[in-house]
C-alpha atoms as a PDB file:
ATOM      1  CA  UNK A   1    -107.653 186.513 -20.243  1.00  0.00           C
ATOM      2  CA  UNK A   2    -110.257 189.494 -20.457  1.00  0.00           C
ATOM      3  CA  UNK A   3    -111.889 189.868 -17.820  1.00  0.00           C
ATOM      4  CA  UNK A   4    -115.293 188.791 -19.377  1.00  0.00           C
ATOM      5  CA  UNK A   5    -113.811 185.484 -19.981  1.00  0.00           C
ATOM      6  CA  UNK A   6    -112.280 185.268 -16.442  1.00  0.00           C
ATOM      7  CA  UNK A   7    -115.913 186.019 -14.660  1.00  0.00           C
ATOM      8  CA  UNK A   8    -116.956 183.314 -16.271  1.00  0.00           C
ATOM      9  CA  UNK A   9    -115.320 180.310 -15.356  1.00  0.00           C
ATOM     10  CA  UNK A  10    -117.156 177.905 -13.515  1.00  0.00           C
ATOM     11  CA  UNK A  11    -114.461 178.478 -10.074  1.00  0.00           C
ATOM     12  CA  UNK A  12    -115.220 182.398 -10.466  1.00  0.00           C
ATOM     13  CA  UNK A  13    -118.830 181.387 -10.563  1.00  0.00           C
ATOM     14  CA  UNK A  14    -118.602 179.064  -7.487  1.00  0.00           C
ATOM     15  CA  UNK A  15    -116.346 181.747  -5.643  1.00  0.00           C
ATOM     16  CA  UNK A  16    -119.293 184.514  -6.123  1.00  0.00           C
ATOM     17  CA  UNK A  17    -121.965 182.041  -4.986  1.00  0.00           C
ATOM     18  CA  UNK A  18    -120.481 181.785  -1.245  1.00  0.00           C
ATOM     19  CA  UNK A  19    -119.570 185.865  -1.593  1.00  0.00           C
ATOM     20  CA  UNK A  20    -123.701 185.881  -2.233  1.00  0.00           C
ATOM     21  CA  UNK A  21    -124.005 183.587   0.407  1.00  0.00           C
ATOM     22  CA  UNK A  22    -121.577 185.476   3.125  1.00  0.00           C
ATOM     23  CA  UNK A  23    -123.030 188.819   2.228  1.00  0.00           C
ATOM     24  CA  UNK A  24    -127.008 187.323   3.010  1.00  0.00           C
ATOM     25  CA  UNK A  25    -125.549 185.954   6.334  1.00  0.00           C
ATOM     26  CA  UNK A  26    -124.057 189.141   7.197  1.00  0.00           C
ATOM     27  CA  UNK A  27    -127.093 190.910   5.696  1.00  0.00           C
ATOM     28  CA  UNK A  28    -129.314 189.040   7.948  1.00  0.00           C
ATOM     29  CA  UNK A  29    -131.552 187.990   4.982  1.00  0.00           C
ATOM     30  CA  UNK A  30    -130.211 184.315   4.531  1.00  0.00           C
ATOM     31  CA  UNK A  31    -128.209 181.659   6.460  1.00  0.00           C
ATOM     32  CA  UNK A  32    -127.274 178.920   4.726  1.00  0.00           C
ATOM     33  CA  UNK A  33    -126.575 176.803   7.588  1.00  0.00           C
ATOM     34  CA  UNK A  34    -129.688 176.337   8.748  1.00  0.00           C
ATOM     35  CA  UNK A  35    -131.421 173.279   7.487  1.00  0.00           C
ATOM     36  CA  UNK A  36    -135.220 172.598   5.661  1.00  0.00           C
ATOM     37  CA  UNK A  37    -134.611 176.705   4.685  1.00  0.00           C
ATOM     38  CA  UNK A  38    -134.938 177.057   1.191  1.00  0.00           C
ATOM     39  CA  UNK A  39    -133.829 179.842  -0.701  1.00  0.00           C
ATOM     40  CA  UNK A  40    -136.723 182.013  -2.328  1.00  0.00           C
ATOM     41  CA  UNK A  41    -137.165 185.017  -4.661  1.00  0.00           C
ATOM     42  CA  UNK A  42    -138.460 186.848  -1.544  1.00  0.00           C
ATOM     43  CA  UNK A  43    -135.066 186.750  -0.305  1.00  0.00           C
ATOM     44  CA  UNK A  44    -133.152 187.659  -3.382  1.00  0.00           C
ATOM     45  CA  UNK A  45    -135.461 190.513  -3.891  1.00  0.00           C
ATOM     46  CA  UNK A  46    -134.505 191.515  -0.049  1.00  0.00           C
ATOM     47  CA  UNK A  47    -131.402 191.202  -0.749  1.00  0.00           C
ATOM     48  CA  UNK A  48    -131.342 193.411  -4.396  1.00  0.00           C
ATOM     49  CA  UNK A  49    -132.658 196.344  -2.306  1.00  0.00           C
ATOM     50  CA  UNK A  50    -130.509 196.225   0.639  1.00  0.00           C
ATOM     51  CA  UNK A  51    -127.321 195.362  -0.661  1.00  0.00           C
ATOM     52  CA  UNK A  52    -125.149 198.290  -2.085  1.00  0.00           C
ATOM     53  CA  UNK A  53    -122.031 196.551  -3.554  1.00  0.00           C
ATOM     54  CA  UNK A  54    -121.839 195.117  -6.946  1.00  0.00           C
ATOM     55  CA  UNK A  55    -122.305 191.029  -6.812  1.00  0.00           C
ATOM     56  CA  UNK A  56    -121.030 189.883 -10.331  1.00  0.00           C
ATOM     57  CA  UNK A  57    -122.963 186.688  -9.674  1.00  0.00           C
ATOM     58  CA  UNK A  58    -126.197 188.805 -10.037  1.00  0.00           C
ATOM     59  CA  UNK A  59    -124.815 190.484 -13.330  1.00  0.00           C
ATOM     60  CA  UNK A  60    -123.657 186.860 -14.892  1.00  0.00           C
ATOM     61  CA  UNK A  61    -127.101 184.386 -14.247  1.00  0.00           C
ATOM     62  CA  UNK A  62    -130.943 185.156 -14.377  1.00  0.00           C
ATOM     63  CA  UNK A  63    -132.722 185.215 -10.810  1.00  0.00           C
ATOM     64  CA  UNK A  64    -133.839 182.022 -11.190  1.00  0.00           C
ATOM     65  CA  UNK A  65    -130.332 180.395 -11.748  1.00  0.00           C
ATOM     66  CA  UNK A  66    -128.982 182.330  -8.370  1.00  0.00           C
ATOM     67  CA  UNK A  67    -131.846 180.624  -6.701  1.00  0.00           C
ATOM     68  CA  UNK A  68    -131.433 177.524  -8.174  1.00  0.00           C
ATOM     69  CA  UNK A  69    -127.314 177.841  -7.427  1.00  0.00           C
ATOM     70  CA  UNK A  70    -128.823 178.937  -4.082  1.00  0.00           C
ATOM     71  CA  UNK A  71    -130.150 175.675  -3.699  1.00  0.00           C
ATOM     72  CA  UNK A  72    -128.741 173.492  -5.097  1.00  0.00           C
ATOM     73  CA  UNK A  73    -124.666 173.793  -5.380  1.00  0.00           C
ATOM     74  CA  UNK A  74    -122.418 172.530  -2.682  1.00  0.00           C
ATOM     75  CA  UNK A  75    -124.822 171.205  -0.154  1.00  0.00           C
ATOM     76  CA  UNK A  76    -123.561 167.564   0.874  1.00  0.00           C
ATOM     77  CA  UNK A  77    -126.239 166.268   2.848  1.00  0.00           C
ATOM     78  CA  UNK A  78    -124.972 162.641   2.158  1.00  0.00           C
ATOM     79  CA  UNK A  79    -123.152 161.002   4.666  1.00  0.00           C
ATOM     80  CA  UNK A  80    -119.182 160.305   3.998  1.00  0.00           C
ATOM     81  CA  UNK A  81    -117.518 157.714   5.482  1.00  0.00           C
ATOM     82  CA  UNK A  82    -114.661 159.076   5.407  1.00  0.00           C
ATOM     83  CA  UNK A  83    -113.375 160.060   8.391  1.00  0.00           C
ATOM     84  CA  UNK A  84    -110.701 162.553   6.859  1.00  0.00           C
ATOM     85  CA  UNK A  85    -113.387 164.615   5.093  1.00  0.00           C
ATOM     86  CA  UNK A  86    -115.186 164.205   8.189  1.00  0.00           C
ATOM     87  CA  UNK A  87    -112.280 166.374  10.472  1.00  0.00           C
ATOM     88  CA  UNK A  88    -112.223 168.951   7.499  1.00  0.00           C
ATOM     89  CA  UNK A  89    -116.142 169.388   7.755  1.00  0.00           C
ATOM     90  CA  UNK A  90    -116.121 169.978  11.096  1.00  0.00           C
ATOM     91  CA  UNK A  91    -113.244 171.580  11.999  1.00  0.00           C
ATOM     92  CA  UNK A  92    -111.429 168.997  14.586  1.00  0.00           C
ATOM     93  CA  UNK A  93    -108.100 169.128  14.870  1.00  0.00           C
ATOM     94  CA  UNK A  94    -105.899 165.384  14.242  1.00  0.00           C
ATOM     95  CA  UNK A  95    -104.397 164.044  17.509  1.00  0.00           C
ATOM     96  CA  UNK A  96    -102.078 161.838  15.806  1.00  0.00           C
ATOM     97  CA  UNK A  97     -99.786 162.485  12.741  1.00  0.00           C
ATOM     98  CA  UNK A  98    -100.492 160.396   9.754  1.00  0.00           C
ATOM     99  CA  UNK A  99     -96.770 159.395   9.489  1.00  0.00           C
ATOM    100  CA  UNK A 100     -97.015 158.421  13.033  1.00  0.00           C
ATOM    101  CA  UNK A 101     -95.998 159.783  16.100  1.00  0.00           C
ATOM    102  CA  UNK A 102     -98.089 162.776  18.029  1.00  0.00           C
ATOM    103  CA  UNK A 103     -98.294 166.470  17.356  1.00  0.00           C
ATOM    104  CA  UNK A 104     -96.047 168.657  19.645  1.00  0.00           C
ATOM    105  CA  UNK A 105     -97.392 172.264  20.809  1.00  0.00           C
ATOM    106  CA  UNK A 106     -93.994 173.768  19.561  1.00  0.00           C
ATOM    107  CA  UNK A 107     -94.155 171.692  16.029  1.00  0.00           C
ATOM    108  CA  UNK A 108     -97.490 173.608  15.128  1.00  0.00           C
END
């Protein structure tokens, strides 16, 4: 696959969204995690002249796509009711194994 083709694909695009995303965060422009805090062309322009590394992501879409991305792509602000999505979103840890029985220290 040339590597034209491979920047492409809809997984390399999703993969250089959250490098964006990480490299705003660390950049001090953007945080994601905070809620009601759209992103704007203010901070993509903020982020064009600080930034130094090459962000494919900025070389594949227009500005307003990024923004829209931004926005838009892989925020789940719906409630799931499902309370094995619900560990993985938050990061708790299972106190009982699925097949049964109870996680041991030294089986970890």
């Amino acid at each position: 696959m040339s590597d034209s083709l491979h920047d492409g694909t809809p997984t390399e695009s999703y993969a250089d969204l959250f490098l964006l995303k990480k490299k705003l965060l660390d950049l001090g422009i953007y945080d994601v995690r905070k809620a009601n805090n759209p992103f704007t062309k203010q901070h993509l322009d903020q982020f064009k002249k600080k930034n130094k590394d090459k962000v494919r992501l900025l070389d594949n879409f227009s500005d307003a796509d990024v923004i829209w991305m931004m926005n838009n792509v892989a925020q789940n602000n719906t409630p799931v009711k499902n309370k094995y999505v619900d560990y993985a979103k938050h990061g708790s840890k299972f106190k009982k194994l699925q097949i049964g029985g109870y996680v041991q220290p030294s089986n970890v």
